[in-house]
N, C-alpha and C. Protein backbone atom coordinates (compact mmCIF):
# COMPACT_ATOMS: atom_id res chain seq x y z
N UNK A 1 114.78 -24.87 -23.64
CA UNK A 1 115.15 -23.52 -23.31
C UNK A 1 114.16 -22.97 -22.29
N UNK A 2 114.87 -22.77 -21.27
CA UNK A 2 113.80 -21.87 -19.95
C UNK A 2 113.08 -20.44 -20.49
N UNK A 3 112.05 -19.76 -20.13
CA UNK A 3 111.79 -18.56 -20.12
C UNK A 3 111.71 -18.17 -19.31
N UNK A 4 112.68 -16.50 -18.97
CA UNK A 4 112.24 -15.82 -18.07
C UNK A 4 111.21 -15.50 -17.69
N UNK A 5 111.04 -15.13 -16.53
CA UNK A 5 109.22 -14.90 -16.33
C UNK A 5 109.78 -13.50 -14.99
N UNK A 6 109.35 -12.23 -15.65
CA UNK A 6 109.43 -11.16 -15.01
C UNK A 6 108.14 -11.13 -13.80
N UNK A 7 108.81 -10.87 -12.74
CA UNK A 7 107.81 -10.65 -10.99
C UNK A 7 107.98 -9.33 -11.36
N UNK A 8 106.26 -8.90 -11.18
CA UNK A 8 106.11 -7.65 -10.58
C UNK A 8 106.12 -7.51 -9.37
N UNK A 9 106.68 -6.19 -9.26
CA UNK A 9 106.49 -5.41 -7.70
C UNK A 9 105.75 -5.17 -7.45
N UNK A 10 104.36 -4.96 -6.69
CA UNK A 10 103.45 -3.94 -5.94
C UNK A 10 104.08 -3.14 -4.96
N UNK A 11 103.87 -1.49 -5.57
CA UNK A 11 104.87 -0.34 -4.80
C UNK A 11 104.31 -0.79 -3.04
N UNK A 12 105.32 0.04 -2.68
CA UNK A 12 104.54 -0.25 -0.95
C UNK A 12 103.53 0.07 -0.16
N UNK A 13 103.25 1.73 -0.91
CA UNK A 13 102.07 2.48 -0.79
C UNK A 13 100.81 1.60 -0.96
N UNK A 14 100.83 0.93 -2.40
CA UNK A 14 99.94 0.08 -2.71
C UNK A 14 99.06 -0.65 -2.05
N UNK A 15 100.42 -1.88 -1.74
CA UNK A 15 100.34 -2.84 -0.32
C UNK A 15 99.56 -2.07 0.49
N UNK A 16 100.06 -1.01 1.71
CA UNK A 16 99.31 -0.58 2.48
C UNK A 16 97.69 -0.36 2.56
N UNK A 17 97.40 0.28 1.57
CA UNK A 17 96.33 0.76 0.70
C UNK A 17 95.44 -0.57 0.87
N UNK A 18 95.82 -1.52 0.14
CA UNK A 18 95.17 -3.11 0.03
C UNK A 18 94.82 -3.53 1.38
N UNK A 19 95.94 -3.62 1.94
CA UNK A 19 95.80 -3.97 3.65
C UNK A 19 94.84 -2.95 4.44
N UNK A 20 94.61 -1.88 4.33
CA UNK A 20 93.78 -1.21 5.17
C UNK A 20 92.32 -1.60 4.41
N UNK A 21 92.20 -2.18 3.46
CA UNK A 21 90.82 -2.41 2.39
C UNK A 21 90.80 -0.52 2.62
N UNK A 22 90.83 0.26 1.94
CA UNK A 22 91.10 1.69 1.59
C UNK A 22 90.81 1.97 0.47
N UNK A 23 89.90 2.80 -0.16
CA UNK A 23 89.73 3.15 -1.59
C UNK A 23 90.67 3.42 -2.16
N UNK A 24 91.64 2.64 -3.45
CA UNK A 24 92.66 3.63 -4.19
C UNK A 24 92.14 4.45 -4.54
N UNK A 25 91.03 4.83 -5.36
CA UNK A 25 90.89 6.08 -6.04
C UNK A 25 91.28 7.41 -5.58
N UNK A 26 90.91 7.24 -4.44
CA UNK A 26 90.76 8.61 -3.30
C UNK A 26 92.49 8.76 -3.52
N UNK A 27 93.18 8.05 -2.72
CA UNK A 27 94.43 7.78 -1.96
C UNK A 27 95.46 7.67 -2.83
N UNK A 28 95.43 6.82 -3.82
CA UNK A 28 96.30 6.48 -4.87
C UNK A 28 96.38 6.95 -5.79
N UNK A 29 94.92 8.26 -5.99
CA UNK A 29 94.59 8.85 -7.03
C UNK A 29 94.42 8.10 -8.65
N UNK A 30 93.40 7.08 -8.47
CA UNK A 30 93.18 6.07 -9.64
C UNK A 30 91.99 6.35 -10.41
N UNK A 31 92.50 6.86 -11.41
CA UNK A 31 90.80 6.99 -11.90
C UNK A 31 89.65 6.30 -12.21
N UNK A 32 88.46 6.58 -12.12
CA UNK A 32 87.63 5.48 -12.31
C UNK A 32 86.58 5.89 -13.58
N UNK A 33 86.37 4.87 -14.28
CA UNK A 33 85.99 4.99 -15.88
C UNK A 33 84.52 4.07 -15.35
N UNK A 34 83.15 4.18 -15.55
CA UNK A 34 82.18 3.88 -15.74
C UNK A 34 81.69 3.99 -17.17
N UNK A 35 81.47 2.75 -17.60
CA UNK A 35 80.84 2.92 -18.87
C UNK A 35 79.08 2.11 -18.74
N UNK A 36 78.52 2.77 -18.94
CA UNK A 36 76.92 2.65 -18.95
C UNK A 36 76.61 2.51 -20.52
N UNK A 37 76.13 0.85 -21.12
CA UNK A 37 75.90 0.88 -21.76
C UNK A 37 77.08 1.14 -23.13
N UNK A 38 76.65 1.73 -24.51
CA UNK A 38 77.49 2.01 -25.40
C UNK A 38 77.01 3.29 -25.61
N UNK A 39 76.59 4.08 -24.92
CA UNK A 39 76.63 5.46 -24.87
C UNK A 39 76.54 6.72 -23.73
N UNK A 40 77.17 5.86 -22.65
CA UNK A 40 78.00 6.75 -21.39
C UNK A 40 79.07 7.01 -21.02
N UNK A 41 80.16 7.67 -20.59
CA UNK A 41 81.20 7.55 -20.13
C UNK A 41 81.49 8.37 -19.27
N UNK A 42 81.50 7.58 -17.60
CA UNK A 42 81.85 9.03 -16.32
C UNK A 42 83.28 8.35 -16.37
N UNK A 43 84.14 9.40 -16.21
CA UNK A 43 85.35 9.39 -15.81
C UNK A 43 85.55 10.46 -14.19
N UNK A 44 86.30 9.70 -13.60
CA UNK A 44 86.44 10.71 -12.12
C UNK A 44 88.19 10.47 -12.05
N UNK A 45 88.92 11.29 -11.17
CA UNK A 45 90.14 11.58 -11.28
C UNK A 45 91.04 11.43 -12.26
N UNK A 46 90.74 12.39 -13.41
CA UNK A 46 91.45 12.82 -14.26
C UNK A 46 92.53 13.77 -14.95
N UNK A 47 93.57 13.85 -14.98
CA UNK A 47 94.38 15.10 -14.82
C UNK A 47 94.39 16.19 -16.04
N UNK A 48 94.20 15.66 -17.24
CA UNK A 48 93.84 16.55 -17.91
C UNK A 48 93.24 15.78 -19.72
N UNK A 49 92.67 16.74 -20.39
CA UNK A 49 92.18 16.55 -21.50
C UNK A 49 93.56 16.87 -22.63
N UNK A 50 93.92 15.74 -23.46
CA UNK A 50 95.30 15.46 -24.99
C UNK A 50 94.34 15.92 -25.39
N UNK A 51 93.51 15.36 -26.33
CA UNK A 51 93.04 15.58 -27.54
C UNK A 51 91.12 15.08 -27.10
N UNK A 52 90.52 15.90 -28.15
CA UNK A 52 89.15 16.06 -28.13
C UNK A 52 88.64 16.08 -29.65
N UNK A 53 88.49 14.75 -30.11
CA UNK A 53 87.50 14.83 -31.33
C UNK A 53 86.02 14.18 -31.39
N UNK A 54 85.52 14.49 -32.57
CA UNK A 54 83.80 13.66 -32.23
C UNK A 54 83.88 12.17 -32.46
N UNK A 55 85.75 11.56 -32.71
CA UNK A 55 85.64 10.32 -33.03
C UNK A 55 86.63 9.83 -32.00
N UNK A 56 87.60 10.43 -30.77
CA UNK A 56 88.23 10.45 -30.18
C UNK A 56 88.62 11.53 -28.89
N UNK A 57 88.63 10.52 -27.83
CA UNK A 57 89.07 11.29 -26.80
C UNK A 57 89.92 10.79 -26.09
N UNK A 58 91.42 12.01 -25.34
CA UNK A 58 92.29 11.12 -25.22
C UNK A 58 92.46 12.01 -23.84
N UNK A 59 92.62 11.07 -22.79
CA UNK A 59 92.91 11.66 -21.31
C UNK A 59 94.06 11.68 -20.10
N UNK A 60 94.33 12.57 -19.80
CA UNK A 60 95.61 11.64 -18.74
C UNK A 60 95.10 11.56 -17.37
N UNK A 61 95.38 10.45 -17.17
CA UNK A 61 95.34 10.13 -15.86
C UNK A 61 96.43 10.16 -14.92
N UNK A 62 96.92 9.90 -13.83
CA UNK A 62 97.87 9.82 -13.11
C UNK A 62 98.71 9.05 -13.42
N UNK A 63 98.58 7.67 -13.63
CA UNK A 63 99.20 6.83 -14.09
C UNK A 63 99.31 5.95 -15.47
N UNK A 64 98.25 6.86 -16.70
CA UNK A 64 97.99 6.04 -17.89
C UNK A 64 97.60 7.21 -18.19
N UNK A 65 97.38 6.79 -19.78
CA UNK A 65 95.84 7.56 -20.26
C UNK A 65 95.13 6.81 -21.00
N UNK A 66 94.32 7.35 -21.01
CA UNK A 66 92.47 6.89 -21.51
C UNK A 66 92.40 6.96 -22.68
N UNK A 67 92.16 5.94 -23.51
CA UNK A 67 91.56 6.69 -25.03
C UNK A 67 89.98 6.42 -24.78
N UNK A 68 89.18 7.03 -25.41
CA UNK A 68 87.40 6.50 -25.98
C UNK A 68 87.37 7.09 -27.19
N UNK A 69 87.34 5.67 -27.73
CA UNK A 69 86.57 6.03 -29.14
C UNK A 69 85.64 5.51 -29.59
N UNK A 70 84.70 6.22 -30.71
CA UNK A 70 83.31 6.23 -31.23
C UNK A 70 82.83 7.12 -32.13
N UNK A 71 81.92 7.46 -32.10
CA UNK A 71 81.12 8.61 -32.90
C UNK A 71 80.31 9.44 -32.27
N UNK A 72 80.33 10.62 -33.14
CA UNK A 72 79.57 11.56 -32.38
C UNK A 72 79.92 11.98 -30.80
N UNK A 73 81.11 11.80 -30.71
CA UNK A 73 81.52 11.73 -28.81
C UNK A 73 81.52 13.17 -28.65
N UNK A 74 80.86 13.40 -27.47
CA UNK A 74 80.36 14.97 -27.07
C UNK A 74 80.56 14.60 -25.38
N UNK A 75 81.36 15.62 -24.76
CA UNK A 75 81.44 15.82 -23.68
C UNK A 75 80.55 16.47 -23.24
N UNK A 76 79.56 16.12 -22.29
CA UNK A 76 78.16 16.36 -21.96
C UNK A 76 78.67 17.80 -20.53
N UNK A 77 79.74 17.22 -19.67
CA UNK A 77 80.12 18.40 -18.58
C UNK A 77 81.57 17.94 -18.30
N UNK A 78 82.14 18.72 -17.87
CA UNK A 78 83.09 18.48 -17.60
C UNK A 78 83.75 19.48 -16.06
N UNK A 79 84.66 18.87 -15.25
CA UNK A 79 84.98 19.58 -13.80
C UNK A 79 86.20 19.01 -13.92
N UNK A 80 86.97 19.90 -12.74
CA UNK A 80 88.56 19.27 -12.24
C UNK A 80 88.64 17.93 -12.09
N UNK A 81 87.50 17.37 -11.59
CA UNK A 81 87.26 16.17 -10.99
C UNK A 81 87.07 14.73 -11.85
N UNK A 82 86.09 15.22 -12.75
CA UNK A 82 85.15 14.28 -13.39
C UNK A 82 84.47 14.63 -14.41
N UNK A 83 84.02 13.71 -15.23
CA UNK A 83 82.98 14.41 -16.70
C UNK A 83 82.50 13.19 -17.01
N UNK A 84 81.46 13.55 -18.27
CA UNK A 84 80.64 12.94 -18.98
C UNK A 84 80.87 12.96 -20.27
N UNK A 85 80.78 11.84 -21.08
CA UNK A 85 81.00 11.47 -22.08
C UNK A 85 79.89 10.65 -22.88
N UNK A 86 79.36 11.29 -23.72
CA UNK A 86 78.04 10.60 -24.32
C UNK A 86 78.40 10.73 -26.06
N UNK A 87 77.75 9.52 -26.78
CA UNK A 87 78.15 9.09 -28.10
C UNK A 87 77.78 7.82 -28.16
N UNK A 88 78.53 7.20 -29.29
CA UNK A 88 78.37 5.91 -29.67
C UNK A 88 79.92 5.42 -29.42
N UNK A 89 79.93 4.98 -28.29
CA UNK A 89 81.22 4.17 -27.41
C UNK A 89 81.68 2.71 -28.41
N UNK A 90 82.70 2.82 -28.89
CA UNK A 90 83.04 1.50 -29.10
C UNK A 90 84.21 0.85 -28.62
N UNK A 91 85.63 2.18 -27.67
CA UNK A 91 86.04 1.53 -26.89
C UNK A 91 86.89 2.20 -25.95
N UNK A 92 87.05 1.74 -25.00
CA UNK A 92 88.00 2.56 -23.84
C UNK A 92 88.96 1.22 -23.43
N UNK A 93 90.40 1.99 -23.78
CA UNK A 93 91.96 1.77 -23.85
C UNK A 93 92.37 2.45 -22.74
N UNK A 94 92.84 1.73 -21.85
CA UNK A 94 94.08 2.69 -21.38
C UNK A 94 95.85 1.97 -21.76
N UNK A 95 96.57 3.68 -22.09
CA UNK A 95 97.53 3.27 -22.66
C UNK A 95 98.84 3.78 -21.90
C-alpha cells in the first residue's frame, strides 16, 4: 500500500523574502522567542497577551501562538513590540 505524502507550499511572499536573504521577522512579521538559559524569555513581534498565569503564558503571534510554561513566570516589561519573561522556564510550544 503506497502513502500519500502531502508537498508543502511556501507562500510566494515567503520565497521572495528567502531570495532577497531579507529578515522575516521585520517583513513577514515572525516573531522571535529567545530563551536564555531556563530563566529568560524575550519575545519580539507579538500581537497580543490569551492568558497570564505564574504557571502559564499564552501569546498570539501572527501566525501561531506561544505557550511558556514554568513557575513563578513574571513578566519582567512588557511593549507593543516585545517583553520579558523571567521564572523557571520549562517550555516554549508554539501551537
Amino acid at each position: 500500500m503506497r502513502k500519500k505524502v502531502k508537498i508543502l507550499q511556501v507562500p510566494k511572499h515567503e520565497k521572495i523574502v528567502e531570495s532577497l536573504k531579507l529578515p522575516k521577522d521585520s517583513l513577514l512579521g515572525a516573531s522571535i522567542v529567545t530563551v536564555t538559559g531556563n530563566s529568560e524569555v524575550f519575545i519580539e513581534n507579538y500581537k497580543g497577551m490569551i492568558e497570564y498565569t505564574d504557571e502559564n503564558i499564552l501569546l498570539q503571534g501572527k501566525t501561531c501562538r506561544i505557550e511558556i510554561k514554568g513557575q513563578r513566570l513574571t513578566i519582567e516589561y512588557y511593549t507593543n513590540e516585545d517583553m520579558k519573561i523571567t521564572g523557571r522556564i520549562n517550555s516554549v510550544s508554539y501551537l
